[in-house]
N, C-alpha and C. Protein backbone atom coordinates (compact mmCIF):
# COMPACT_ATOMS: atom_id res chain seq x y z
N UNK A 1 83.03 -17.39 -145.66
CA UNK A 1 83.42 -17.42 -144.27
C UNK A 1 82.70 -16.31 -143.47
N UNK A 2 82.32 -14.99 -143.79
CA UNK A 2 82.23 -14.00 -143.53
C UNK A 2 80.55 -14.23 -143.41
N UNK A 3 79.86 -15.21 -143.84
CA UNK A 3 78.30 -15.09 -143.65
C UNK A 3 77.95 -16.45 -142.72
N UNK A 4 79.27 -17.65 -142.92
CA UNK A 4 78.97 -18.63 -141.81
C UNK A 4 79.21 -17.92 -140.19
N UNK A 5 80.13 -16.79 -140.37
CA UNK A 5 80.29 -16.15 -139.20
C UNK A 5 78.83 -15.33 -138.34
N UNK A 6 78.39 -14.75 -139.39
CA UNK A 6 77.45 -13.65 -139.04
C UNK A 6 76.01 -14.83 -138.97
N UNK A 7 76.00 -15.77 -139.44
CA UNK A 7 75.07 -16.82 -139.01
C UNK A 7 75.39 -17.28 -137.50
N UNK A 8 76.67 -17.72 -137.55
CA UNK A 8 76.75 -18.32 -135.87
C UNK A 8 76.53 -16.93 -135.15
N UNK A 9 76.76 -15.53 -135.01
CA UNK A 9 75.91 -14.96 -133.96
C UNK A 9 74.75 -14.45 -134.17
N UNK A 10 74.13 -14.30 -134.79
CA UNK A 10 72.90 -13.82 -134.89
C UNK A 10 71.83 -15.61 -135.15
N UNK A 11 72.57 -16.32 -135.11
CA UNK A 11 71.04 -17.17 -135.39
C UNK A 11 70.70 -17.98 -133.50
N UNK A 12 71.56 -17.27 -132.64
CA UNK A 12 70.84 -17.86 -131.60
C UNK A 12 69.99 -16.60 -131.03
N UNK A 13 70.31 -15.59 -131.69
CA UNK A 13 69.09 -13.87 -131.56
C UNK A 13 68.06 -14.57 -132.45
N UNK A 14 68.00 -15.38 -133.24
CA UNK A 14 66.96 -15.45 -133.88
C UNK A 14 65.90 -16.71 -134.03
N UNK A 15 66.44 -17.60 -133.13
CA UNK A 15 65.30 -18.77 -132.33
C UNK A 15 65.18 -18.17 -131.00
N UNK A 16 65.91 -17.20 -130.21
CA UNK A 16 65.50 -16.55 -129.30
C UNK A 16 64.00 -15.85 -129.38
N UNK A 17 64.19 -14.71 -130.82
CA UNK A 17 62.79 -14.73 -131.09
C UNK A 17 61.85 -15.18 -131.06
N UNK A 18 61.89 -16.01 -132.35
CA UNK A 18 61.28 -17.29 -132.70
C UNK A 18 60.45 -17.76 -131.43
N UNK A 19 61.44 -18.21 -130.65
CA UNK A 19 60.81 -18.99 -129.18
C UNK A 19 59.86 -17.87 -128.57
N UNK A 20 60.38 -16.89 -128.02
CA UNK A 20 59.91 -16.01 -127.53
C UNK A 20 57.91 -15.48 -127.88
N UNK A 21 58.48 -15.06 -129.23
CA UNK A 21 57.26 -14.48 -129.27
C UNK A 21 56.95 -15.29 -130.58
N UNK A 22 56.82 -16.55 -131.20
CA UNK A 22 56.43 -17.58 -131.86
C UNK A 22 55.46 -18.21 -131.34
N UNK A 23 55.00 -19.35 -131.58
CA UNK A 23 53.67 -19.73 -131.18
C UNK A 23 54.14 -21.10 -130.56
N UNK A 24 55.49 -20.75 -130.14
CA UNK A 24 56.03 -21.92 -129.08
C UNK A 24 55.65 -22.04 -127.96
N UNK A 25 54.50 -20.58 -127.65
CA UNK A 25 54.50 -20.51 -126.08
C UNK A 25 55.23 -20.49 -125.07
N UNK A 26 56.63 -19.86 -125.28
CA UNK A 26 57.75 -20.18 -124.05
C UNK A 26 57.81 -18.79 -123.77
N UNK A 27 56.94 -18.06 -123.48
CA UNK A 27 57.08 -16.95 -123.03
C UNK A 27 57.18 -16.96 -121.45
N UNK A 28 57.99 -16.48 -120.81
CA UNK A 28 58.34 -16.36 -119.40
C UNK A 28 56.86 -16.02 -118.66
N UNK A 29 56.77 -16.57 -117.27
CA UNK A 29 55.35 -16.21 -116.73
C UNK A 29 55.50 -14.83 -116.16
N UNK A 30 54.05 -14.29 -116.59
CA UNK A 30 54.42 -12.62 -116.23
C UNK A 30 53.91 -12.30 -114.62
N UNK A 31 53.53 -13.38 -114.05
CA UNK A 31 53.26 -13.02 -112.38
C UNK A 31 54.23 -13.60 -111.96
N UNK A 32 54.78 -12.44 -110.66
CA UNK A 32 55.61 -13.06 -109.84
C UNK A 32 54.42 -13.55 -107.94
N UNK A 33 53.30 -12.85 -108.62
CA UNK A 33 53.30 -12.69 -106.91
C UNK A 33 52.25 -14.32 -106.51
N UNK A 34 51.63 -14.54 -105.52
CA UNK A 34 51.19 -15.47 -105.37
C UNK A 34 49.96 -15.51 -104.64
N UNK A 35 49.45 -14.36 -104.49
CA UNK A 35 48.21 -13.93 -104.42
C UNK A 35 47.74 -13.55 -105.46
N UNK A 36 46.36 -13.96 -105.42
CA UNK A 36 45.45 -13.27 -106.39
C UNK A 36 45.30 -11.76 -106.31
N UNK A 37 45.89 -11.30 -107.92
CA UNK A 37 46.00 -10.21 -107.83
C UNK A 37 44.60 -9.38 -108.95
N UNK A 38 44.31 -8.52 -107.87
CA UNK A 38 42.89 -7.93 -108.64
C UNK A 38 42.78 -6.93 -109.72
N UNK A 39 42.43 -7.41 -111.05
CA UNK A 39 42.34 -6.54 -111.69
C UNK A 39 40.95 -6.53 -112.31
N UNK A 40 40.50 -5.21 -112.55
CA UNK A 40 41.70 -3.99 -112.73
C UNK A 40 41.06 -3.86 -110.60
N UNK A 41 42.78 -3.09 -109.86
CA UNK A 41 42.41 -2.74 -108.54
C UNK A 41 41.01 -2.73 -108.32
N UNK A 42 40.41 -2.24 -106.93
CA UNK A 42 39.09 -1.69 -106.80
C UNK A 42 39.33 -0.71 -105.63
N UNK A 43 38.93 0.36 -105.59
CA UNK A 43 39.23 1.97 -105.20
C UNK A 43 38.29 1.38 -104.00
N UNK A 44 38.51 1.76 -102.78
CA UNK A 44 37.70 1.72 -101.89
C UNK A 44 37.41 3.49 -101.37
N UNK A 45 36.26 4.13 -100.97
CA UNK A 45 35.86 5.04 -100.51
C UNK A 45 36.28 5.41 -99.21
N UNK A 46 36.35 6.48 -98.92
CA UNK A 46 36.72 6.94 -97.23
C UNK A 46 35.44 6.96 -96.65
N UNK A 47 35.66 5.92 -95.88
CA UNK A 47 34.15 5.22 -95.16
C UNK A 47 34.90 5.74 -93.34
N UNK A 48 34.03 5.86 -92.71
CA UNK A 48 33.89 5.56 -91.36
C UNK A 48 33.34 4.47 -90.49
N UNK A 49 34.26 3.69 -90.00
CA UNK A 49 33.66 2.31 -89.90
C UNK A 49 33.46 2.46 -87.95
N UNK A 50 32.75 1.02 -87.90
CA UNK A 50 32.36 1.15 -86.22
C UNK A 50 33.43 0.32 -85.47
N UNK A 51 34.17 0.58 -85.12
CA UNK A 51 35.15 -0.08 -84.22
C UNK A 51 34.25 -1.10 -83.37
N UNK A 52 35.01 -2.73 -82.65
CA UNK A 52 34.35 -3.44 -82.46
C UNK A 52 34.49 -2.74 -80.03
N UNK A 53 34.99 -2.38 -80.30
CA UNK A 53 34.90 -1.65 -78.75
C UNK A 53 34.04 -0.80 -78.77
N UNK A 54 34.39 0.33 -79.01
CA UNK A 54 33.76 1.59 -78.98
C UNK A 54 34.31 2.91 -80.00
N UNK A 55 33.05 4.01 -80.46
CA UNK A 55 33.67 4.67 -81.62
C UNK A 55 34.04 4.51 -82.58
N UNK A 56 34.45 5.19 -83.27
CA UNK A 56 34.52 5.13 -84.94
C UNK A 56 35.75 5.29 -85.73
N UNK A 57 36.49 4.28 -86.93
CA UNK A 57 38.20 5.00 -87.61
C UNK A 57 37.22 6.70 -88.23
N UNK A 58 38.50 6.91 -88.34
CA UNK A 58 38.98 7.90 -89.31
C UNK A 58 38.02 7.45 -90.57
N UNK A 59 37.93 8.66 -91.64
CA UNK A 59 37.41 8.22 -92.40
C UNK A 59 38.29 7.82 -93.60
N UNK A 60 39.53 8.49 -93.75
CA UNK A 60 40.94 7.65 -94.16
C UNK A 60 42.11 6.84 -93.25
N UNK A 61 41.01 5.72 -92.95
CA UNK A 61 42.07 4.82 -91.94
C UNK A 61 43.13 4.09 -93.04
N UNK A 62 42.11 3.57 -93.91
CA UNK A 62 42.80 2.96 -95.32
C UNK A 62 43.98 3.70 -95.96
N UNK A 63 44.49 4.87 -95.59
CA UNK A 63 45.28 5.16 -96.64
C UNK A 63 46.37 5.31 -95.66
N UNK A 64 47.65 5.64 -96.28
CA UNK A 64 48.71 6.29 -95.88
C UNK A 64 49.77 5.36 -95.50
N UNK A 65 49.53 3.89 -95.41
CA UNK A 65 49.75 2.44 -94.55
C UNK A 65 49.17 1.66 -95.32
N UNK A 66 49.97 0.37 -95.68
CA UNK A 66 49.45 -0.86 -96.29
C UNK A 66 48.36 -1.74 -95.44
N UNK A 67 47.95 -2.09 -95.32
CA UNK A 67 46.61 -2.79 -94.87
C UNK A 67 46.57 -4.18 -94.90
N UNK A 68 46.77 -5.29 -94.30
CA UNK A 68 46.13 -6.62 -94.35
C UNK A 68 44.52 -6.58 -93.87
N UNK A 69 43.94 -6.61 -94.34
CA UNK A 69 42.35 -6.65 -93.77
C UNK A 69 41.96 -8.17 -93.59
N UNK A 70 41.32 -8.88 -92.93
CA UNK A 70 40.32 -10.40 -92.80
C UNK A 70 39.09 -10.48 -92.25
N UNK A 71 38.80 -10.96 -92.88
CA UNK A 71 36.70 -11.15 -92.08
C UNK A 71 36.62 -12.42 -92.05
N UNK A 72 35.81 -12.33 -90.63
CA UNK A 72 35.78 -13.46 -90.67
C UNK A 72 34.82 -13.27 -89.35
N UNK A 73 34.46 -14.56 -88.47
CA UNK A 73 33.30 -14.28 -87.50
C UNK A 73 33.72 -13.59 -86.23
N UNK A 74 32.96 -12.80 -85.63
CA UNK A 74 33.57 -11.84 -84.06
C UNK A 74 33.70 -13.30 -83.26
N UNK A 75 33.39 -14.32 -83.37
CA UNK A 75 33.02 -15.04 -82.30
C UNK A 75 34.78 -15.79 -82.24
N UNK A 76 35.42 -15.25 -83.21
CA UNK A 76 36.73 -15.94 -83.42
C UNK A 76 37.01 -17.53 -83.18
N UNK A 77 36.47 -18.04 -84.09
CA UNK A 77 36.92 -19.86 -83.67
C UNK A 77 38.65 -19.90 -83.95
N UNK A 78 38.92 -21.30 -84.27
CA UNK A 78 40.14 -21.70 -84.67
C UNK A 78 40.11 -21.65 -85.97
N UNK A 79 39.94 -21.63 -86.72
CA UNK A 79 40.47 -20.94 -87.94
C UNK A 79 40.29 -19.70 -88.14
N UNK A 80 39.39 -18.59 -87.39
CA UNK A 80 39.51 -17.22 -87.00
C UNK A 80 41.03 -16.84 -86.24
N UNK A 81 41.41 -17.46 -85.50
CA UNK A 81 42.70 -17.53 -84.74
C UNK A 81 44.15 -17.65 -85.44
N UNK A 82 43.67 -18.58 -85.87
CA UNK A 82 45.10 -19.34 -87.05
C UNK A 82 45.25 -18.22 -87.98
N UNK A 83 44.03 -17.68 -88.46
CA UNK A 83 44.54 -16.46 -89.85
C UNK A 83 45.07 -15.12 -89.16
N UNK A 84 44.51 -14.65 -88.17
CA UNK A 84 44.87 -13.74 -86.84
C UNK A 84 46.20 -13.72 -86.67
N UNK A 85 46.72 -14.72 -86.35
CA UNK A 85 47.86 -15.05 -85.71
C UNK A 85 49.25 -15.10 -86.94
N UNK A 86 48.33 -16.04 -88.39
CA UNK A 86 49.56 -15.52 -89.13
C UNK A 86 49.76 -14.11 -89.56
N UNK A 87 48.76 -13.18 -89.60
CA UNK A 87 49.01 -12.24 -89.96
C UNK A 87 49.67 -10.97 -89.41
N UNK A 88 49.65 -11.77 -88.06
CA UNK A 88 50.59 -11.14 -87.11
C UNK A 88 52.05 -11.84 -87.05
N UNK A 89 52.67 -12.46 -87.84
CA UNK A 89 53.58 -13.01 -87.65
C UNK A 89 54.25 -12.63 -88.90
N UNK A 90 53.57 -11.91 -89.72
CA UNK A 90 53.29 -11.70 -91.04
C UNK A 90 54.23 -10.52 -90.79
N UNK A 91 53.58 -9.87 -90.02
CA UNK A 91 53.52 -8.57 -89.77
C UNK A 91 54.84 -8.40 -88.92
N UNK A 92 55.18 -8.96 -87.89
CA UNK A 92 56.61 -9.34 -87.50
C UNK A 92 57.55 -9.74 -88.17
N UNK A 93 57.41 -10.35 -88.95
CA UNK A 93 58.66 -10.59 -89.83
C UNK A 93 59.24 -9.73 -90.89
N UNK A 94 58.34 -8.70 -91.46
CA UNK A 94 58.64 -7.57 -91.93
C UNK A 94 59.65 -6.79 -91.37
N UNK A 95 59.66 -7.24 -90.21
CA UNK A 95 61.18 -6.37 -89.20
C UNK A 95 60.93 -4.80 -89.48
N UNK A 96 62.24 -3.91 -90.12
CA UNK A 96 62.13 -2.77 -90.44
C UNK A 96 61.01 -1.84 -91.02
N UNK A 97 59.95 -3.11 -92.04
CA UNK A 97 59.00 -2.25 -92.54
C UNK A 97 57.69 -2.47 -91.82
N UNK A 98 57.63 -3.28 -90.84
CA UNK A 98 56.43 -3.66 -90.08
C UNK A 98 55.21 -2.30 -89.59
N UNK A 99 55.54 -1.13 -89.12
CA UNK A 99 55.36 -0.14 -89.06
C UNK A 99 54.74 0.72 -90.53
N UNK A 100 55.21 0.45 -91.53
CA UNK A 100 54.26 0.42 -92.42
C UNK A 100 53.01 0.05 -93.16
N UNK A 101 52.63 -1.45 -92.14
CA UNK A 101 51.79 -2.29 -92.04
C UNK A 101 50.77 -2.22 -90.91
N UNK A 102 49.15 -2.18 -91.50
CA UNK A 102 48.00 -2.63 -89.96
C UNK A 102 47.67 -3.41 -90.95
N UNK A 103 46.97 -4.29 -89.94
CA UNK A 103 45.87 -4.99 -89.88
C UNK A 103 44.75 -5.13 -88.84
N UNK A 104 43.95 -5.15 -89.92
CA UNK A 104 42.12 -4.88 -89.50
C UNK A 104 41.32 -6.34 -90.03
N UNK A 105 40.24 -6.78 -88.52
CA UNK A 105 40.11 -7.30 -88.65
C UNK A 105 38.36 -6.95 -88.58
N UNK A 106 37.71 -7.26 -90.05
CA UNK A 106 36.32 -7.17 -90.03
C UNK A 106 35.37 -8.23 -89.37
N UNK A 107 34.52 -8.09 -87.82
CA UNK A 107 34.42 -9.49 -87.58
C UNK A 107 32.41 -9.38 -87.89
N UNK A 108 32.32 -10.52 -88.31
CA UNK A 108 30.71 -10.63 -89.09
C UNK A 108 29.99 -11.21 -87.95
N UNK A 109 28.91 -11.29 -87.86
CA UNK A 109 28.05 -12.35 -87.56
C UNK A 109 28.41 -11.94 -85.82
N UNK A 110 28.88 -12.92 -84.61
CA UNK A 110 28.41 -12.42 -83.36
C UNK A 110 29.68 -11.88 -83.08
N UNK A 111 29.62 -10.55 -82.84
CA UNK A 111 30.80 -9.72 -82.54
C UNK A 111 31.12 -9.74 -81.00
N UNK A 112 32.16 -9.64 -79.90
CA UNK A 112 33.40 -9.94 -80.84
C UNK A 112 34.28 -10.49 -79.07
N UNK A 113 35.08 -11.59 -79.94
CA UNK A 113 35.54 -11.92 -78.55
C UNK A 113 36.89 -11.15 -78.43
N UNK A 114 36.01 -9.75 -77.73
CA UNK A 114 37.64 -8.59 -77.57
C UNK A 114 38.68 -8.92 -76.81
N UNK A 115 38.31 -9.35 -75.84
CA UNK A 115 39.41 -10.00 -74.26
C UNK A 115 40.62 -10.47 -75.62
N UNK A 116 40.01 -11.70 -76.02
CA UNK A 116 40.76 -12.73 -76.58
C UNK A 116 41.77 -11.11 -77.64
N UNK A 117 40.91 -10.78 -78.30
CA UNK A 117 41.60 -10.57 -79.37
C UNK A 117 42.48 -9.18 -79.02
N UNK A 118 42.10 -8.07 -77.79
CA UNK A 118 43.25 -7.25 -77.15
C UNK A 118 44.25 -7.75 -76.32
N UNK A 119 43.96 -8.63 -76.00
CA UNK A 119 45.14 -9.60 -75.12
C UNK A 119 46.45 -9.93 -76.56
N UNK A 120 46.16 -11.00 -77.75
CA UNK A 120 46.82 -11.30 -78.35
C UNK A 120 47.11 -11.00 -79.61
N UNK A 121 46.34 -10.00 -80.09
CA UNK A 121 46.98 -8.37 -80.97
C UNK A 121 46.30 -7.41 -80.41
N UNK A 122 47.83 -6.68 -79.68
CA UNK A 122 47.38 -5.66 -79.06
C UNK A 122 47.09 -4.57 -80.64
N UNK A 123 48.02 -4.74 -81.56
CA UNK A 123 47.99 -3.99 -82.82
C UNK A 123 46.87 -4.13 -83.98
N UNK A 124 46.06 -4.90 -83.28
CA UNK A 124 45.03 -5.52 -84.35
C UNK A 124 43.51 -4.16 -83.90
N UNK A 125 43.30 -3.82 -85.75
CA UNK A 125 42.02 -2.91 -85.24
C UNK A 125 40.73 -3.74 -85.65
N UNK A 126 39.96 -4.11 -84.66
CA UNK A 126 38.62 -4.58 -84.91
C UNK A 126 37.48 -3.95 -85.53
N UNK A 127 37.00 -4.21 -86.51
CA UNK A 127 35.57 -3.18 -86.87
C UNK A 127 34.40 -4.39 -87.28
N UNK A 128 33.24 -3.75 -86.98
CA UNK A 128 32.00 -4.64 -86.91
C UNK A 128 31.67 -3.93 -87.92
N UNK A 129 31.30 -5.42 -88.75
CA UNK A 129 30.60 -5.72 -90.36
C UNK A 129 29.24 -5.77 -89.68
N UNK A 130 29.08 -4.08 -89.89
CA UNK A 130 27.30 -3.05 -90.15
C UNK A 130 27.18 -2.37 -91.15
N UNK A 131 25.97 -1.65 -91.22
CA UNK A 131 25.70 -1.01 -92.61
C UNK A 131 26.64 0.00 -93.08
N UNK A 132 27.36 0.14 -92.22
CA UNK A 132 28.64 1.62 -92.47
C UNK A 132 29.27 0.82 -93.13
N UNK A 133 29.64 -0.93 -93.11
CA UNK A 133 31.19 -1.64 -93.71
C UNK A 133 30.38 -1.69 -94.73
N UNK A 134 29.32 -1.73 -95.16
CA UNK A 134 28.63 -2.32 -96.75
C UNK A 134 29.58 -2.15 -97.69
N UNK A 135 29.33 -1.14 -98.06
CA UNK A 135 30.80 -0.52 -99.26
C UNK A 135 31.84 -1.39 -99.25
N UNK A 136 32.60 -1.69 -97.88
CA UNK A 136 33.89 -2.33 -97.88
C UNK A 136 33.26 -3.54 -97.90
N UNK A 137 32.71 -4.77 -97.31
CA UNK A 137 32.15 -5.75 -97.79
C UNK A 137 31.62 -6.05 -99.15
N UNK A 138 30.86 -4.85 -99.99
CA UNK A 138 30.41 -5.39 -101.01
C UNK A 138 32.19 -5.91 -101.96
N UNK A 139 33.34 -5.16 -101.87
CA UNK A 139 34.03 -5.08 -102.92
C UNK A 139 34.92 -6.41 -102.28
N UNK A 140 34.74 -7.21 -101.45
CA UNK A 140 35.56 -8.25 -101.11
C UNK A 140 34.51 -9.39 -101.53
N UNK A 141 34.87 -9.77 -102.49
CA UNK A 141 34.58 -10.79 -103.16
C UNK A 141 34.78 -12.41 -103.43
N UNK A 142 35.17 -12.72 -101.95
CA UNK A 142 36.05 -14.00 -102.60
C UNK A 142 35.21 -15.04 -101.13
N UNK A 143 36.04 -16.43 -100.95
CA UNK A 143 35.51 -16.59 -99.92
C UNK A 143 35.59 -16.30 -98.26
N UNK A 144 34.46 -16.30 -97.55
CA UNK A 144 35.17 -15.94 -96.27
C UNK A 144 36.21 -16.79 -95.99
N UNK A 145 36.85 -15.64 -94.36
CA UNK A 145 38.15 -16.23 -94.32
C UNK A 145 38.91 -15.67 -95.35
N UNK A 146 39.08 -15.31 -96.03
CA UNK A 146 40.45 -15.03 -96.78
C UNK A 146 40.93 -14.09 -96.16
N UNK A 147 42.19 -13.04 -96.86
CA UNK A 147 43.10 -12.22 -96.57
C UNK A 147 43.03 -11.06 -97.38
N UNK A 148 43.22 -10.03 -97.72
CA UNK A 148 43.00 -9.22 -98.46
C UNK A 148 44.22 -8.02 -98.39
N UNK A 149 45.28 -7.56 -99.57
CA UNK A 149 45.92 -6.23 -99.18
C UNK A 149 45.17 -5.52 -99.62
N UNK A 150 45.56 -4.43 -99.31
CA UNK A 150 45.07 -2.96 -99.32
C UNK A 150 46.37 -1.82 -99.55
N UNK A 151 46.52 -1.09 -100.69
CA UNK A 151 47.97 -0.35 -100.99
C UNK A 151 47.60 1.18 -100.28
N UNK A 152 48.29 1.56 -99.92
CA UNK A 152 48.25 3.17 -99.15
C UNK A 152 47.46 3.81 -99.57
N UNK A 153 46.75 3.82 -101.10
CA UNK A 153 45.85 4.67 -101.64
C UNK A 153 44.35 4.43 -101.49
N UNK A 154 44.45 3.71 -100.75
CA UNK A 154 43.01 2.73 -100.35
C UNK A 154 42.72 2.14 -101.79
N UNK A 155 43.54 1.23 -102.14
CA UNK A 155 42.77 0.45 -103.25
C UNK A 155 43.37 -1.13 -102.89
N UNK A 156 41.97 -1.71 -102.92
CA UNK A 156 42.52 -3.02 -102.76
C UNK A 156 42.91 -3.80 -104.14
N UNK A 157 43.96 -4.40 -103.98
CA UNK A 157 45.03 -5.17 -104.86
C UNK A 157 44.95 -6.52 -105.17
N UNK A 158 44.53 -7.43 -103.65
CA UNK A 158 45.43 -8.67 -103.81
C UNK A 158 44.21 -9.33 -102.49
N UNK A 159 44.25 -10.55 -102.99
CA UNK A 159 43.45 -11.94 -102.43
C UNK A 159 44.32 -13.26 -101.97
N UNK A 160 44.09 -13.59 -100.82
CA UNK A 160 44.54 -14.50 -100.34
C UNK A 160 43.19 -15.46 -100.37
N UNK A 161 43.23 -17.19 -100.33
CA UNK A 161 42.77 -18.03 -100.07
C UNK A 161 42.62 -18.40 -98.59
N UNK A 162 41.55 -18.90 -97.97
CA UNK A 162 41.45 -18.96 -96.69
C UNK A 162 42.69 -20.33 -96.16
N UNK A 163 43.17 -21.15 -97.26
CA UNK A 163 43.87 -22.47 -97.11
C UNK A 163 45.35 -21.39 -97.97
N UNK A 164 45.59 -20.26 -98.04
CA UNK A 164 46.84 -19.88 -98.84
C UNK A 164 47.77 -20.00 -97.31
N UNK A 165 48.93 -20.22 -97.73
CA UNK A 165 50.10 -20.30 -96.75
C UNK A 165 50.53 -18.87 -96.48
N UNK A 166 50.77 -18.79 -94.96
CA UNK A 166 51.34 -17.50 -94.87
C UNK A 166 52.53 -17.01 -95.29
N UNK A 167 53.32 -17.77 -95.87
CA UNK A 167 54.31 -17.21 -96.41
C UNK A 167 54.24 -16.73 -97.63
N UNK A 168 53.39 -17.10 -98.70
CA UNK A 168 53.02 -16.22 -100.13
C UNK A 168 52.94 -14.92 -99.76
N UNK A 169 51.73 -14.52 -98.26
CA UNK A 169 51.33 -13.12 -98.40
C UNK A 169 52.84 -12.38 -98.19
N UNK A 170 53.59 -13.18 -96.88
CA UNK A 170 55.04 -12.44 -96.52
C UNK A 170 55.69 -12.27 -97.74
N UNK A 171 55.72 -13.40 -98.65
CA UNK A 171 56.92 -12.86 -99.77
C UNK A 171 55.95 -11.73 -100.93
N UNK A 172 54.82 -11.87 -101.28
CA UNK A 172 54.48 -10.49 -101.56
C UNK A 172 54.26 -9.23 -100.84
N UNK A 173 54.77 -9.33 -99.23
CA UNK A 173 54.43 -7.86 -99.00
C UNK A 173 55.78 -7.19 -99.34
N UNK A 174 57.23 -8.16 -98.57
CA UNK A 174 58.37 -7.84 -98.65
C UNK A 174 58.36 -7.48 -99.84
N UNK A 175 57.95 -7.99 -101.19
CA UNK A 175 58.44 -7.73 -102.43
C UNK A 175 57.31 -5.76 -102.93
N UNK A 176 56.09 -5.51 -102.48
CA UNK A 176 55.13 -4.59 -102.61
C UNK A 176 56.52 -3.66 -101.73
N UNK A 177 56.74 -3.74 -100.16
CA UNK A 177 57.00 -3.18 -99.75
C UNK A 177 58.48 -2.42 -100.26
N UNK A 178 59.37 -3.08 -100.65
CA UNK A 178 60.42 -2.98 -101.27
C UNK A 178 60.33 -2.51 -102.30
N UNK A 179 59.61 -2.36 -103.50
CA UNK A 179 59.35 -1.74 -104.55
C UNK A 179 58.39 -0.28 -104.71
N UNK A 180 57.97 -0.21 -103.55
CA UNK A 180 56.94 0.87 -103.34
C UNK A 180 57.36 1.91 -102.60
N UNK A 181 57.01 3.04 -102.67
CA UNK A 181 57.87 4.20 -102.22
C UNK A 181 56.72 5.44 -101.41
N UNK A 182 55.60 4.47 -101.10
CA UNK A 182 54.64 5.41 -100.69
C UNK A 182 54.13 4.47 -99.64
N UNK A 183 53.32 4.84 -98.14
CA UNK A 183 53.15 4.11 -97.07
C UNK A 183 54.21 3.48 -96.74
């Protein structure tokens, strides 16, 4: 009696195993987030970039503050707009932690339709992709149009798809922002 007992609790600890780390493959998925997340990070340098008005950031604009960065063309079409716009909505919905958040927008090729883009983020910092952004261009790797975070330490993290939904990036910032205790 005394070993049919000690069988009924320990033998569901022991297809738990089994399952677990057996060659059942039912191991739980170890990403939660839904951006492409970069590994290993990539450290970005304290660069001085050219603002698309006039003058120059800081040479640690990148740090201290989480970062959405996007490139994409100065000439801003409609799908320049659409990613613009979610990431400002992005950025609003954060509510309380929004303020912990910029976004910068790298614009390539014919720079830059400012009217448009100080009129409808007044919070948005523009910088023109020149030989100063090289550095930061070479380490964005994916296709144009995408999205990119950036964690307070200036290291970029995480890739968005130019077709990713804006709500993946929102539920990974809320979740970065909430777990993170720095920016």
């Amino acid at each position: 009696m005394l070993l049919f007992l000690a069988a009924l609790f320990l033998a569901p600890l022991a297809i738990s195993f089994v399952m677990y780390y057996g060659h059942a493959g039912l191991q739980p998925v170890k990403r939660v987030n839904r951006g492409e997340l970069l590994e290993p990070v990539r450290p970005l340098p304290p660069m001085s970039l050219t603002l698309a008005g006039a003058g120059r950031t800081p040479p640690d604009f990148l740090r201290h503050r989480w970062t959405v960065l996007f490139v994409g063309e100065g000439d801003c079409d409609a799908r320049c707009r659409s990613a613009l716009y979610d990431t400002r909505q992005v950025r609003l919905a954060l509510d309380r932690d929004m303020e912990r958040l910029q976004r910068v927008f790298v614009a390539t090729g014919n720079c830059c339709a400012l009217e448009l883009l100080k009129r409808d983020h007044p919070d948005l910092l523009v910088i023109r992709a020149d030989a100063a952004a090289a550095p930061l261009l070479a380490q964005l790797q994916a296709a144009p149009g995408s999205v990119y975070v950036i964690d307070p330490l200036s290291n970029l993290i995480m890739s968005y798809a130019p077709v990713a939904p804006a709500k993946d990036l929102l539920e990974d910032l809320k979740r970065l922002l909430k777990l993170s205790q720095i920016g």
